[in-house]
Protein backbone atom coordinates (compact mmCIF):
# COMPACT_ATOMS: atom_id res chain seq x y z
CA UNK A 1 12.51 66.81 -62.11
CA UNK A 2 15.95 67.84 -61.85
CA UNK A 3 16.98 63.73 -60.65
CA UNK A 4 21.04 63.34 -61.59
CA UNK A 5 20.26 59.67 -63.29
CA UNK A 6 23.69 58.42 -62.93
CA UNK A 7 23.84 59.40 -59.06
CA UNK A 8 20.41 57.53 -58.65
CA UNK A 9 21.45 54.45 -60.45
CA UNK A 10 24.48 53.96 -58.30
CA UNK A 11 22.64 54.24 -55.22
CA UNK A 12 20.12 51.96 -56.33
CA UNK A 13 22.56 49.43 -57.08
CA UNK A 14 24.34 49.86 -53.94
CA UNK A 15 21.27 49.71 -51.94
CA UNK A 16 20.00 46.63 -53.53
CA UNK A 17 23.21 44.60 -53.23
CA UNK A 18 23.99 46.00 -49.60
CA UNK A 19 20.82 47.39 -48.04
CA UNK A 20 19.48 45.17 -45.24
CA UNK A 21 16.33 43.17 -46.48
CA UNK A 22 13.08 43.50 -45.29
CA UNK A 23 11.36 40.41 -44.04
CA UNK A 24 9.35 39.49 -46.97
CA UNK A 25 7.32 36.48 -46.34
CA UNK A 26 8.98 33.25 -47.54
CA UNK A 27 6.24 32.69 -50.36
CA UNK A 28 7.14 35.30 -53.19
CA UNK A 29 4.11 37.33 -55.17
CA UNK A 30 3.04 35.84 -58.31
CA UNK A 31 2.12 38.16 -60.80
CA UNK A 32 2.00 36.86 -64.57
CA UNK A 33 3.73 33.59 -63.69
CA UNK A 34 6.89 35.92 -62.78
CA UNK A 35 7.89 36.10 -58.78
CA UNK A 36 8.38 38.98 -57.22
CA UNK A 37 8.34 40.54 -54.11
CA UNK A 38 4.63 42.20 -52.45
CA UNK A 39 6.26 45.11 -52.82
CA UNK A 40 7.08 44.77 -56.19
CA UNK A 41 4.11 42.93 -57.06
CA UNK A 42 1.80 45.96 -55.65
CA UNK A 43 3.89 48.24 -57.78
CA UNK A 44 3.45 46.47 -61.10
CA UNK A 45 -1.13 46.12 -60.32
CA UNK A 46 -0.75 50.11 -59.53
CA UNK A 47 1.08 50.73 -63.15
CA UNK A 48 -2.25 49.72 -64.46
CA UNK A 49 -4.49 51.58 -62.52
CA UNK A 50 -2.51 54.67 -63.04
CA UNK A 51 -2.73 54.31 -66.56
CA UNK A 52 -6.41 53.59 -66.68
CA UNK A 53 -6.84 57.06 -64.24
CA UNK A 54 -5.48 58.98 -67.48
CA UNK A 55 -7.45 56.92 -69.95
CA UNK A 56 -8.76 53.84 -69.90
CA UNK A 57 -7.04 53.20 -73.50
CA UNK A 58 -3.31 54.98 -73.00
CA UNK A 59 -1.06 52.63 -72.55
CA UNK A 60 1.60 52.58 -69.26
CA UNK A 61 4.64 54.66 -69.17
CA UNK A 62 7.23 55.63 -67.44
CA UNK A 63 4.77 58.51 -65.33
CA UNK A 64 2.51 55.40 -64.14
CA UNK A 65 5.54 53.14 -63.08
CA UNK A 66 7.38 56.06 -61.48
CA UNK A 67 3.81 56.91 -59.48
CA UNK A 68 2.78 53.30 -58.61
CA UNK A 69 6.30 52.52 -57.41
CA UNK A 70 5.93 56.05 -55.13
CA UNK A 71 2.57 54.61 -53.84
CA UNK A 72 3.57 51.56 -52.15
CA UNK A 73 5.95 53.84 -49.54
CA UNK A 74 7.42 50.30 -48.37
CA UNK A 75 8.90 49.32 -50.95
CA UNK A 76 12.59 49.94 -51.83
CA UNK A 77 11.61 52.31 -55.13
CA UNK A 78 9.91 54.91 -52.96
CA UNK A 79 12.44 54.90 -50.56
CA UNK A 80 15.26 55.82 -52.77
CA UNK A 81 13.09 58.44 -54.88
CA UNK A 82 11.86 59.93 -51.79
CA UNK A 83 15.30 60.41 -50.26
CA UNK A 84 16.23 62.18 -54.16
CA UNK A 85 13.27 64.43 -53.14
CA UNK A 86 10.75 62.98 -55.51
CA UNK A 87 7.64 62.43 -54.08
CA UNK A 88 4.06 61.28 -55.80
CA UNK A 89 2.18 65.08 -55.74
CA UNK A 90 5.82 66.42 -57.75
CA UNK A 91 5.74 63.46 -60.10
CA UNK A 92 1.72 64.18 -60.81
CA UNK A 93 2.47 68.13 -60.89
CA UNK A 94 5.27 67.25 -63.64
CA UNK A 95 3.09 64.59 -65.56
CA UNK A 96 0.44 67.09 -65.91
CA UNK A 97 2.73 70.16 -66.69
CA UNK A 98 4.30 67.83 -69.63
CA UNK A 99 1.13 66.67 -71.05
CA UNK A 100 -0.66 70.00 -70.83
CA UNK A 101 2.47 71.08 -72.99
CA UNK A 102 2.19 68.34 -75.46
CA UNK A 103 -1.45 68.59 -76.17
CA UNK A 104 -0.78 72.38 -76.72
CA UNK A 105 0.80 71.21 -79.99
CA UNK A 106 -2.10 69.38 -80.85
CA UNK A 107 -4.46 72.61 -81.05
């Protein structure tokens, strides 16, 4: 999607050590035992329904972490992939483009 990695991991680490938090509420998400943020927490349930939109049997990837992160606008993912000019109707457009090609292979 044309995304310079090494630009977007630099500003994700800056933003995350000095971008102003959000009030979160005091009592962290639980999901799996692990805290994490509602934000975060919301991200990681949408990995699995993205996956199970594709097939109920494919496991996650990168495609369903990348969308489910882009669907909870909040959160500090979208944010920073939405000012790199990814947004969720690119990342589907791509994921479909990608998979159409590798099934072609198949045939």
């Amino acid at each position: 999607m044309g995304l310079d990695l090494q630009l977007a991991y630099k500003h994700t680490s800056f933003v995350l050590q000095y971008g102003r938090r959000q009030q979160e509420p005091a009592e962290p998400a639980d999901w799996a035992g692990v805290p994490h943020s509602r934000s975060a927490g919301r991200a990681v349930s949408l990995c699995f329904e993205e996956a199970d939109l594709f097939s109920p049997t494919y496991p996650i990837g990168t495609e369903h972490i990348t969308l489910a992160i882009l669907r909870v606008p909040e959160g500090s993912g979208a944010q920073i992939l939405r000012w790199f000019g990814i947004d969720e109707a690119g990342v589907r457009r791509t994921r479909d483009e990608l998979w159409e090609l590798l099934h072609s292979f198949e045939g």
